[in-house]
PDB file of N, CA and C in Angstrom:
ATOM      1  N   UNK A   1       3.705   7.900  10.073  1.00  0.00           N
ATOM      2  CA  UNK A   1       4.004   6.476  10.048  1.00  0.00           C
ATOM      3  C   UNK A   1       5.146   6.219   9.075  1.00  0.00           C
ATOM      4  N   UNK A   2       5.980   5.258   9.528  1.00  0.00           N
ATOM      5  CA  UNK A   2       7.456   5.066   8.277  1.00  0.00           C
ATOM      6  C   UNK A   2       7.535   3.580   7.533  1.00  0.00           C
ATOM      7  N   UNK A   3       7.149   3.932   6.554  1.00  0.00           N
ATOM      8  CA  UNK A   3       7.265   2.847   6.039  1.00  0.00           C
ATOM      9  C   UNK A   3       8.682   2.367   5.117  1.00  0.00           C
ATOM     10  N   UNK A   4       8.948   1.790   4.671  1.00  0.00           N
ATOM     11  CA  UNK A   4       9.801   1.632   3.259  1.00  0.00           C
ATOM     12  C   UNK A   4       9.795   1.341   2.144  1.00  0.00           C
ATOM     13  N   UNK A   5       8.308   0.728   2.150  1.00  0.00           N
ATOM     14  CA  UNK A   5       7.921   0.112   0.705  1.00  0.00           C
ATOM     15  C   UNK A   5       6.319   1.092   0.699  1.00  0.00           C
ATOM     16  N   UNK A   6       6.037   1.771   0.312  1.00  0.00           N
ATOM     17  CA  UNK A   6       4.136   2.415  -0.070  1.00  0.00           C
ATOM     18  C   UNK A   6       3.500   1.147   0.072  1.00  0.00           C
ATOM     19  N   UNK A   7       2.107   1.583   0.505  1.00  0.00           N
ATOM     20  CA  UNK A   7       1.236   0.655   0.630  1.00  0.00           C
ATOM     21  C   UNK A   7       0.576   0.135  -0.755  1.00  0.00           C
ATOM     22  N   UNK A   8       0.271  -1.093  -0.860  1.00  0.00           N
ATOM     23  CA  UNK A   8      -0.346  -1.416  -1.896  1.00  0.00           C
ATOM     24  C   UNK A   8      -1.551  -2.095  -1.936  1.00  0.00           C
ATOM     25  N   UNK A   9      -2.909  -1.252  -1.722  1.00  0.00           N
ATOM     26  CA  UNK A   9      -4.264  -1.987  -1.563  1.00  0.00           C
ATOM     27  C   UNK A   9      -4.004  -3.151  -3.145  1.00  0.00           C
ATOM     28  N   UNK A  10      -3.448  -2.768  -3.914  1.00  0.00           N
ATOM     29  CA  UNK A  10      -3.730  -4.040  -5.030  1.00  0.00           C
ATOM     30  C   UNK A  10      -3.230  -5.319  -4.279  1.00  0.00           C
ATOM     31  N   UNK A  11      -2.236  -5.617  -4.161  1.00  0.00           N
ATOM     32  CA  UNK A  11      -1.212  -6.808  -3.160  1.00  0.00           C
ATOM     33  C   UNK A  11      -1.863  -7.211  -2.051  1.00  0.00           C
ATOM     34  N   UNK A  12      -2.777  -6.392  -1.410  1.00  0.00           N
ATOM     35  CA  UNK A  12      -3.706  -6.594  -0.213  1.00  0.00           C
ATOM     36  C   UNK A  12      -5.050  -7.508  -1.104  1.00  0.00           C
ATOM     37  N   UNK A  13      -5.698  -6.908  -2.093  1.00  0.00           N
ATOM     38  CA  UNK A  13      -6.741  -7.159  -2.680  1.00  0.00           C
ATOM     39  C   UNK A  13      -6.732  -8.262  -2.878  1.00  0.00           C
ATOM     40  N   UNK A  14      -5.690  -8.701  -3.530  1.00  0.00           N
ATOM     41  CA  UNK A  14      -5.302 -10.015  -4.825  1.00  0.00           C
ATOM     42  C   UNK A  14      -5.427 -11.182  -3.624  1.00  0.00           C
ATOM     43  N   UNK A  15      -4.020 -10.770  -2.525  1.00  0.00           N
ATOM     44  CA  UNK A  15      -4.293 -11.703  -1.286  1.00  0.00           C
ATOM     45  C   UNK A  15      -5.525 -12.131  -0.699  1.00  0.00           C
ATOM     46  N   UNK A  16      -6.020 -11.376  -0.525  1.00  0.00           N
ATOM     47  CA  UNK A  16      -7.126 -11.523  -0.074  1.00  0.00           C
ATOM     48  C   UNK A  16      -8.091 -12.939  -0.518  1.00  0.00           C
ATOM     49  N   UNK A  17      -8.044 -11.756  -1.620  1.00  0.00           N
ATOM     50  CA  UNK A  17      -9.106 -12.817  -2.880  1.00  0.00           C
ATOM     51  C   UNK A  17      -8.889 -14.270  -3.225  1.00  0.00           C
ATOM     52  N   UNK A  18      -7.958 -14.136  -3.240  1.00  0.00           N
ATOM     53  CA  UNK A  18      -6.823 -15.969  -3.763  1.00  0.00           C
ATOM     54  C   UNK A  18      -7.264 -16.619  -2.691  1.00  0.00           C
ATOM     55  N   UNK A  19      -6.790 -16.170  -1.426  1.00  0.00           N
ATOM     56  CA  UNK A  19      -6.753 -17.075  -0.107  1.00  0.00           C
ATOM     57  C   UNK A  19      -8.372 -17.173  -0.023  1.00  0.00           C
ATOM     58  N   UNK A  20      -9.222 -16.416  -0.173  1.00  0.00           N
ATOM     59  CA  UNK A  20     -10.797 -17.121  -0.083  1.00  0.00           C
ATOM     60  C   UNK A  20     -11.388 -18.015  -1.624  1.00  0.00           C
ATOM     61  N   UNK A  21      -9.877 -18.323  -2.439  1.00  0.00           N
ATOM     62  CA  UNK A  21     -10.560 -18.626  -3.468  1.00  0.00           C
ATOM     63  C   UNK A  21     -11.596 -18.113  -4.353  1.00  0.00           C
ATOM     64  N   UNK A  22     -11.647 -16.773  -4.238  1.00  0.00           N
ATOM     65  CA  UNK A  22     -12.659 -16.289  -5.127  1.00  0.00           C
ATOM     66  C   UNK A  22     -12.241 -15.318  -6.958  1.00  0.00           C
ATOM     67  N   UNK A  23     -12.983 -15.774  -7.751  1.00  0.00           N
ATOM     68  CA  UNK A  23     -12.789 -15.218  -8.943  1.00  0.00           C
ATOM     69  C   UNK A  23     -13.035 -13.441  -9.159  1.00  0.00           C
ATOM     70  N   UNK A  24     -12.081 -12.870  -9.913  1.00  0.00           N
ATOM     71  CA  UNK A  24     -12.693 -11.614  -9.992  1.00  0.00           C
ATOM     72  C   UNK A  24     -14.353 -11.363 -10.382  1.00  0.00           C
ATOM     73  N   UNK A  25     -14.906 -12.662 -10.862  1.00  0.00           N
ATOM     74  CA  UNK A  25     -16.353 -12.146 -11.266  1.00  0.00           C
ATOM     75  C   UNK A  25     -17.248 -12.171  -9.737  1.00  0.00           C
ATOM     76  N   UNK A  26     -16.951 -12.839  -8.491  1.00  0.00           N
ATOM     77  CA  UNK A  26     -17.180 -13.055  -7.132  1.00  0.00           C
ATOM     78  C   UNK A  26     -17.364 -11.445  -7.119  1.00  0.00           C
ATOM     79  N   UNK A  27     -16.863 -10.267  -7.364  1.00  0.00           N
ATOM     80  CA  UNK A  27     -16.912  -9.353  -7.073  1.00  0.00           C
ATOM     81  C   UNK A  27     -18.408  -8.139  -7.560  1.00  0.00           C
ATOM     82  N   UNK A  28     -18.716  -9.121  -9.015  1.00  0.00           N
ATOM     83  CA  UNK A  28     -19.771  -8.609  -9.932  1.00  0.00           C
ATOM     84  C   UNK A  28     -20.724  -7.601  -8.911  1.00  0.00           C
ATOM     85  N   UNK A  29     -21.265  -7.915  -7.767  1.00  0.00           N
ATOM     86  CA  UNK A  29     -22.228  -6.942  -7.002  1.00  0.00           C
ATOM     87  C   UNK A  29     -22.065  -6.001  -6.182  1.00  0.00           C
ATOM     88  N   UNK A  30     -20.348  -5.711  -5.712  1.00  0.00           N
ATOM     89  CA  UNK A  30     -19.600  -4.792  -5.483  1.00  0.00           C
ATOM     90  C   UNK A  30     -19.164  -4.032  -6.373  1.00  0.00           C
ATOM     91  N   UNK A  31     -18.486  -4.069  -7.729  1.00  0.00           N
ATOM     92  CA  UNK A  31     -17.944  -3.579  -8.562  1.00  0.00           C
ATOM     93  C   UNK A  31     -17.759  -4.803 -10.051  1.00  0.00           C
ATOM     94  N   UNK A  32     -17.393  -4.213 -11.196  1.00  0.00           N
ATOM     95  CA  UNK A  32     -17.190  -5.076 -12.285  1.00  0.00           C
ATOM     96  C   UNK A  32     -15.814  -4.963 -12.105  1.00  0.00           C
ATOM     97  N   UNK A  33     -15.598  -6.417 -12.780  1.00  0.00           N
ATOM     98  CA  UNK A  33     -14.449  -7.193 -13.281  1.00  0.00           C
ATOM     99  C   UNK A  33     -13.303  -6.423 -13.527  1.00  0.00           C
ATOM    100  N   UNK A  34     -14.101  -5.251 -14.916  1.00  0.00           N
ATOM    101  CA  UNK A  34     -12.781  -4.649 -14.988  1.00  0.00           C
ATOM    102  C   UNK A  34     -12.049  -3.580 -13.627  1.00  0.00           C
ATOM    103  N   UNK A  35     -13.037  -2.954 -12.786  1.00  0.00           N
ATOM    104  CA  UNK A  35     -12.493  -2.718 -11.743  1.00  0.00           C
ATOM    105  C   UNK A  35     -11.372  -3.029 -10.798  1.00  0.00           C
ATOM    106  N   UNK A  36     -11.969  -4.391 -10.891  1.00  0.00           N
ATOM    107  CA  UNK A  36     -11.522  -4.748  -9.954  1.00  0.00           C
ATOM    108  C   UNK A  36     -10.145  -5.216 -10.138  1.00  0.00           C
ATOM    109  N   UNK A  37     -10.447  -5.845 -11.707  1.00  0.00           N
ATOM    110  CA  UNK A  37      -8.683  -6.020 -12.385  1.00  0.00           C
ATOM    111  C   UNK A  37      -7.908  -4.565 -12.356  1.00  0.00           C
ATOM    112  N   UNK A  38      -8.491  -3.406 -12.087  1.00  0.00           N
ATOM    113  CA  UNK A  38      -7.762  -2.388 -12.331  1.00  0.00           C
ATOM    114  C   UNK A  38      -7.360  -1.996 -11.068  1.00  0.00           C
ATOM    115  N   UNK A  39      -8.011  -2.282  -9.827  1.00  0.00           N
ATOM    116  CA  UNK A  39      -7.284  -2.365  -8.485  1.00  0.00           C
ATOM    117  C   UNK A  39      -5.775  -3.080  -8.508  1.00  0.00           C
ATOM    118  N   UNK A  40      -6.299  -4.457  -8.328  1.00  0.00           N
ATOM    119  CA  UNK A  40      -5.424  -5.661  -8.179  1.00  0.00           C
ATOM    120  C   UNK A  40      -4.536  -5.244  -9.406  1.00  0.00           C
ATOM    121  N   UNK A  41      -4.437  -4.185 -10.340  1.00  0.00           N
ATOM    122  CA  UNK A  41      -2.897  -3.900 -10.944  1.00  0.00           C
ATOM    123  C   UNK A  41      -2.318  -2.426 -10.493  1.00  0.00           C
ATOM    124  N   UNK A  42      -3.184  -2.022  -9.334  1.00  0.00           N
ATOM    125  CA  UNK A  42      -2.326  -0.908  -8.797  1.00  0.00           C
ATOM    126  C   UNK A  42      -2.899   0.713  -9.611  1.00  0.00           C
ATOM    127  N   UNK A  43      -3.873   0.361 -10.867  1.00  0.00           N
ATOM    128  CA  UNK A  43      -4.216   1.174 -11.554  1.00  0.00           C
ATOM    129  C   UNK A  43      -5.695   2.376 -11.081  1.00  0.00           C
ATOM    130  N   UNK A  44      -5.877   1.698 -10.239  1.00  0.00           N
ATOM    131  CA  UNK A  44      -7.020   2.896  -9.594  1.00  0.00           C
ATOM    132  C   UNK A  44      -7.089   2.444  -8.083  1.00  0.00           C
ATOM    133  N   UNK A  45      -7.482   3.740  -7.122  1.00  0.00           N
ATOM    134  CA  UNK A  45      -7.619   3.417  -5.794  1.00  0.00           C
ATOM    135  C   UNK A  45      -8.719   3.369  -5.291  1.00  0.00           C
ATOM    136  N   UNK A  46      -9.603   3.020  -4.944  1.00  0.00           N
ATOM    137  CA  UNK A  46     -10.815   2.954  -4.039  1.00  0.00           C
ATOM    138  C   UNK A  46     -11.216   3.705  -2.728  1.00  0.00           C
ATOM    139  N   UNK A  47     -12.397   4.120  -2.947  1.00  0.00           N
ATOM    140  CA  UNK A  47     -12.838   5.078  -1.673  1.00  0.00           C
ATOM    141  C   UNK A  47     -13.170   4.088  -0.515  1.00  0.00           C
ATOM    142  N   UNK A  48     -12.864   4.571   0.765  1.00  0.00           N
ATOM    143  CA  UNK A  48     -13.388   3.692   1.728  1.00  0.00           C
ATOM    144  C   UNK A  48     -14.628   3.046   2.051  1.00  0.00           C
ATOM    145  N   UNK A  49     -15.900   3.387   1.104  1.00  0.00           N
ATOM    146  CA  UNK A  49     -16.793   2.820   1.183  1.00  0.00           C
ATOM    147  C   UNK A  49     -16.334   1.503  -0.424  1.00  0.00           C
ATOM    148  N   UNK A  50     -15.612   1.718  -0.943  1.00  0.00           N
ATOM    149  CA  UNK A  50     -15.424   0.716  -1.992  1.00  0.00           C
ATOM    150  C   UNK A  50     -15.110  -0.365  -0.877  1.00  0.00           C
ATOM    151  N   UNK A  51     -13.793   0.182  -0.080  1.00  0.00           N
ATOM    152  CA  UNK A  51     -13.012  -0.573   0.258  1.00  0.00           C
ATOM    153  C   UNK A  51     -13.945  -1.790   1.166  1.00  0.00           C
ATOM    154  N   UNK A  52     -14.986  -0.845   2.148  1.00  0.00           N
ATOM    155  CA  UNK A  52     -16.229  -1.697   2.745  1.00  0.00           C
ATOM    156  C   UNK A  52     -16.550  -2.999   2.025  1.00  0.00           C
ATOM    157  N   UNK A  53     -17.143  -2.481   0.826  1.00  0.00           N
ATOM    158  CA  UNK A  53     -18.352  -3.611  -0.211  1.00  0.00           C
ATOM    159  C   UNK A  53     -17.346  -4.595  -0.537  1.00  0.00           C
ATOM    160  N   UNK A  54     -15.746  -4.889  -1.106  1.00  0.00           N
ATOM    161  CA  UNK A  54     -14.766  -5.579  -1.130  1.00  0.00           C
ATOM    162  C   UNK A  54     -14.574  -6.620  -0.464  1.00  0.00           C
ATOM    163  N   UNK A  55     -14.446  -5.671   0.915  1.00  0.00           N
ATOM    164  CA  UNK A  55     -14.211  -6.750   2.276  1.00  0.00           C
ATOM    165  C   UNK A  55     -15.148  -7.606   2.875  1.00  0.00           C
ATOM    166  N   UNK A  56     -16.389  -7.333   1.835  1.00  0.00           N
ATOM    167  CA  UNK A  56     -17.569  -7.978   2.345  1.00  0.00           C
ATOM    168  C   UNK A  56     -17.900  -9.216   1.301  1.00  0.00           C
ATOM    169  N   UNK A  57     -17.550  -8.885   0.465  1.00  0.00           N
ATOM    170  CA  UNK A  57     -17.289  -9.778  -0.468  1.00  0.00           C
ATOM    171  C   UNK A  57     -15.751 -11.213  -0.400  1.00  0.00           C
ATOM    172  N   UNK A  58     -15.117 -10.618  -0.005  1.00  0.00           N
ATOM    173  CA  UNK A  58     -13.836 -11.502   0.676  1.00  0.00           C
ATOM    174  C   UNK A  58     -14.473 -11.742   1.995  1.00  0.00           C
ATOM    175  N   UNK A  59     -15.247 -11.601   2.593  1.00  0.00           N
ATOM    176  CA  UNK A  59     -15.980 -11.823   3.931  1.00  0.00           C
ATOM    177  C   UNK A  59     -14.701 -11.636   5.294  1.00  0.00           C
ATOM    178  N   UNK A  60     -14.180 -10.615   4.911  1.00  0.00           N
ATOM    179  CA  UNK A  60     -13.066  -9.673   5.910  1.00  0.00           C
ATOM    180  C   UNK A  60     -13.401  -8.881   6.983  1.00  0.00           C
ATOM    181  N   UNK A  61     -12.509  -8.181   7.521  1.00  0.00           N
ATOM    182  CA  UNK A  61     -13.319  -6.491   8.317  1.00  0.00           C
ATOM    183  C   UNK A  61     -12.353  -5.683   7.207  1.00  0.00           C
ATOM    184  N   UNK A  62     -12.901  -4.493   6.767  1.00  0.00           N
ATOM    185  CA  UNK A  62     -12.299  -3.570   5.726  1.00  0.00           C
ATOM    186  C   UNK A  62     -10.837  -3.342   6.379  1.00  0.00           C
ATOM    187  N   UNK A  63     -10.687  -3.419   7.937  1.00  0.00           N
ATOM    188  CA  UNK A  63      -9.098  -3.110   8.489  1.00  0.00           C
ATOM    189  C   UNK A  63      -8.314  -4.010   7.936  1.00  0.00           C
ATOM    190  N   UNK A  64      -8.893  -5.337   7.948  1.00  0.00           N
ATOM    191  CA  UNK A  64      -8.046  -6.271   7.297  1.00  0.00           C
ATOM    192  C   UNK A  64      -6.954  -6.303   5.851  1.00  0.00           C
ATOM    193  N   UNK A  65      -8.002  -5.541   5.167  1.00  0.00           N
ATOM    194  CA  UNK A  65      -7.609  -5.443   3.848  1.00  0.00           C
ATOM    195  C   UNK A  65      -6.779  -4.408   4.043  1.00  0.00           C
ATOM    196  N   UNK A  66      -6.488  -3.353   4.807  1.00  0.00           N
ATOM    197  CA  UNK A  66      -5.811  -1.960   5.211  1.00  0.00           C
ATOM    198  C   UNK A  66      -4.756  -2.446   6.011  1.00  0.00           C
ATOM    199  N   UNK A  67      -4.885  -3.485   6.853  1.00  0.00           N
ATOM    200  CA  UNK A  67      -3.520  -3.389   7.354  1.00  0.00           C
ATOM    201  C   UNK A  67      -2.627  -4.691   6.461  1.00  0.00           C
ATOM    202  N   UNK A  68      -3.541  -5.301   5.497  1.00  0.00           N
ATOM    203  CA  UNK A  68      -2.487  -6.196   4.312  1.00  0.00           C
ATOM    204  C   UNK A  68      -1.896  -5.222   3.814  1.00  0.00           C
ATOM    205  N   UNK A  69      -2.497  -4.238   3.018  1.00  0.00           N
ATOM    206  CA  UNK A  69      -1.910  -2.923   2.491  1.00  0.00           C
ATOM    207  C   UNK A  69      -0.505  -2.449   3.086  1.00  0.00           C
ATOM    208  N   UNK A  70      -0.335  -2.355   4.331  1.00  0.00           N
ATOM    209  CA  UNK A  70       0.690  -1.591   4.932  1.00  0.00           C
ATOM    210  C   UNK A  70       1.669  -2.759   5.229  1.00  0.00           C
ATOM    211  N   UNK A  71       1.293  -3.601   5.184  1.00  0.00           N
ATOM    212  CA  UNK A  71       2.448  -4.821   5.761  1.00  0.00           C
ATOM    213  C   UNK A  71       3.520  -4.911   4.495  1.00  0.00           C
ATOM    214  N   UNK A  72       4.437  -4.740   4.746  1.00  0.00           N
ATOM    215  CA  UNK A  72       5.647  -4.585   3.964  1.00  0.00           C
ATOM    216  C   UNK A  72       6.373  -6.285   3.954  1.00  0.00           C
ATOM    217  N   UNK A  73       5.992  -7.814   4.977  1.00  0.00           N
ATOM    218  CA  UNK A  73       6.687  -8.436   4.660  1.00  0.00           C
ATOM    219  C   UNK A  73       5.224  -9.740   4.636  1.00  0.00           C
ATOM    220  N   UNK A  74       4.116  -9.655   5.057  1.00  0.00           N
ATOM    221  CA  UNK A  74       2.970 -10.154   5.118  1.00  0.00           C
ATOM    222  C   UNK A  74       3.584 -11.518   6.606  1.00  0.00           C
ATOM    223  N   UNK A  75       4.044 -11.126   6.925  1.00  0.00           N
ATOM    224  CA  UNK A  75       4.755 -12.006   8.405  1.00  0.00           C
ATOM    225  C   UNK A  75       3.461 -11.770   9.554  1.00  0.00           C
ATOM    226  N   UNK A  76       3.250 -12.769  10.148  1.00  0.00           N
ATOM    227  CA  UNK A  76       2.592 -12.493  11.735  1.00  0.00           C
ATOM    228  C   UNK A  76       3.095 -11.390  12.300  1.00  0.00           C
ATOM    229  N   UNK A  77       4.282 -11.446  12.592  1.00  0.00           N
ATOM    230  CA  UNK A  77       4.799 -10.457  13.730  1.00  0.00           C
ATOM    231  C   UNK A  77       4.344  -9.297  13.218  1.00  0.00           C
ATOM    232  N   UNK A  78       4.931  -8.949  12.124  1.00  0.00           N
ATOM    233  CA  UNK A  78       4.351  -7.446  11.329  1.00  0.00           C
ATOM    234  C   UNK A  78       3.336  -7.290  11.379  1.00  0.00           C
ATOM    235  N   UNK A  79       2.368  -7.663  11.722  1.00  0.00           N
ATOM    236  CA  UNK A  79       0.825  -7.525  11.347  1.00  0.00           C
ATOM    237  C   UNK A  79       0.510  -7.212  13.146  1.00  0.00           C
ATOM    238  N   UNK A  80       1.257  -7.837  14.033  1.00  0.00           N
ATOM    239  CA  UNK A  80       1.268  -7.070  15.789  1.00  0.00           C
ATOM    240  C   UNK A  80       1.486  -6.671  15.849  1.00  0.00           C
ATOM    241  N   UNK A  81       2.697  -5.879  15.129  1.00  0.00           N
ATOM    242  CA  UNK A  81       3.425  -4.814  15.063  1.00  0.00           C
ATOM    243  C   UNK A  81       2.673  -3.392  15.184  1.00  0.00           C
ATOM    244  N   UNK A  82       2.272  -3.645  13.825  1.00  0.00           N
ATOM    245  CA  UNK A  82       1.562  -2.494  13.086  1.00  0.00           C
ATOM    246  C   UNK A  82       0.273  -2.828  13.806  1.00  0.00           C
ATOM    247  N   UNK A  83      -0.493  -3.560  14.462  1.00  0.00           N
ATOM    248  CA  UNK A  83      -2.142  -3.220  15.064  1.00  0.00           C
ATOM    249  C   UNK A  83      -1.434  -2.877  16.294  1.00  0.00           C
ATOM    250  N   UNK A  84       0.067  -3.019  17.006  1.00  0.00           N
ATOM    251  CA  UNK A  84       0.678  -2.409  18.248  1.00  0.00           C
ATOM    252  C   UNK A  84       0.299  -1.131  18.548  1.00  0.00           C
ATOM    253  N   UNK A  85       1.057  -0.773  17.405  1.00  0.00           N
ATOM    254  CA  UNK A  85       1.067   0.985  16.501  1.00  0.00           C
ATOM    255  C   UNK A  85      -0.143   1.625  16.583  1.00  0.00           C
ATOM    256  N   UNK A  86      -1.351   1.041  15.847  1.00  0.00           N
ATOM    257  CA  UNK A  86      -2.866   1.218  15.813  1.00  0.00           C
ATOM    258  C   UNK A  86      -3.149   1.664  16.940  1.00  0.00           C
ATOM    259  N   UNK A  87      -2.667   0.765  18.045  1.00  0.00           N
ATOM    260  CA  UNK A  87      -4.000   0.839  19.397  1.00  0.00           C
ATOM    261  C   UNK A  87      -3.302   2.099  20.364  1.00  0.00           C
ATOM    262  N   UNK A  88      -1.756   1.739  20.311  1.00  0.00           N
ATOM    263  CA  UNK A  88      -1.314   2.974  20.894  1.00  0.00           C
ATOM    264  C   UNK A  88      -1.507   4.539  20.456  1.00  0.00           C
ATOM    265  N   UNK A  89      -1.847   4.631  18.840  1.00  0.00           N
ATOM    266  CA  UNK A  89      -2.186   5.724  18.544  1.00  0.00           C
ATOM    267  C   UNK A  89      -3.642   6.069  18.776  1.00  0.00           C
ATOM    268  N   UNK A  90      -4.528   5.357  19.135  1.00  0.00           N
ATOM    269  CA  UNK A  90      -5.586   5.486  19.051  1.00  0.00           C
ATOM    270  C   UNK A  90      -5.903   5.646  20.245  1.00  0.00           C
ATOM    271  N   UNK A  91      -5.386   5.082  21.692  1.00  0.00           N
ATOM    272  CA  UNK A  91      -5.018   5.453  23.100  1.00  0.00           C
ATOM    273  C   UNK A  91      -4.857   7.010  22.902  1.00  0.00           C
ATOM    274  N   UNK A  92      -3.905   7.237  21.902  1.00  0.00           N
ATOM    275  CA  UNK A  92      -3.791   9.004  22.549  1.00  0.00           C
ATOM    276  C   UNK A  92      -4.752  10.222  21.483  1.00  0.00           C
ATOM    277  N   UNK A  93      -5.586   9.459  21.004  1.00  0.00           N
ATOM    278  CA  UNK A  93      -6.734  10.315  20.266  1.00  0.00           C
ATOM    279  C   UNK A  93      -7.954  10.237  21.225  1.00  0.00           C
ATOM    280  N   UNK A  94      -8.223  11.221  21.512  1.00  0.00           N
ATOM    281  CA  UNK A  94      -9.711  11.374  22.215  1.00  0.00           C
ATOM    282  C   UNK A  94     -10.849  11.526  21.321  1.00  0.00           C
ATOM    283  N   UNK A  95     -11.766  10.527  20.777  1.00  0.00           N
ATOM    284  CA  UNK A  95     -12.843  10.441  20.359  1.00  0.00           C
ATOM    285  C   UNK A  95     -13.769  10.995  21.015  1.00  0.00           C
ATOM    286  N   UNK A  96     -14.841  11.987  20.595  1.00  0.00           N
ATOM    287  CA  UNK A  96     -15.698  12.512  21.090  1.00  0.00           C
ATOM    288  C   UNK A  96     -16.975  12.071  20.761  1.00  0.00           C
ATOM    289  N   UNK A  97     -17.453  12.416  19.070  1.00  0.00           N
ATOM    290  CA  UNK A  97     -18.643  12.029  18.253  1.00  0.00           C
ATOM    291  C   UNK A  97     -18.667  11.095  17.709  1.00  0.00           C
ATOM    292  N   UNK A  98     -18.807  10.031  18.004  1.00  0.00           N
ATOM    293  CA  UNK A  98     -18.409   8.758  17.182  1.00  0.00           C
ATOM    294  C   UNK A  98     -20.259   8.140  17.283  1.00  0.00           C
TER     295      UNK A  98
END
């Protein structure tokens, strides 16, 4: 995948969070404060089950927060773009055990 700017789950996070209005302490039963301030500054990354309990807390789907991450201009179009990208790659993966 080509990007130009790295992804930034912090910039995804923060968005997130603001736009549902919620305080970093909103997060207290997913993770503490300082965590979470240490995401949202780019200073630690989260495992995909973090990323789960987060998005549940922002009341998201965890893709959501993953494809804020990758969006380089946070535009509509970019965001069809890139789930364009998604579905066509995922067309040519054959899932077996799911």
């Amino acid at each position: 995948m080509k990007t130009s700017k790295p992804p930034s789950f912090a910039r995804a996070l923060r968005a997130a969070r603001k736009a549902k209005q919620l305080p970093q302490e909103a997060f207290d039963q997913a993770s503490s404060r300082t965590y979470v301030s240490a995401l949202e500054r780019g200073l630690k990354s989260p495992t995909i089950s973090k990323i789960t309990e987060l998005a549940g807390v922002c009341d998201v789907h965890p893709l959501t927060l993953l494809l804020l991450s990758f969006s380089r201009s946070g535009k509509r179009a970019e965001f069809d773009q890139l789930l364009a990208t998604v579905s066509q790659e995922l067309d040519a993966i054959e899932i077996v055990d799911l």
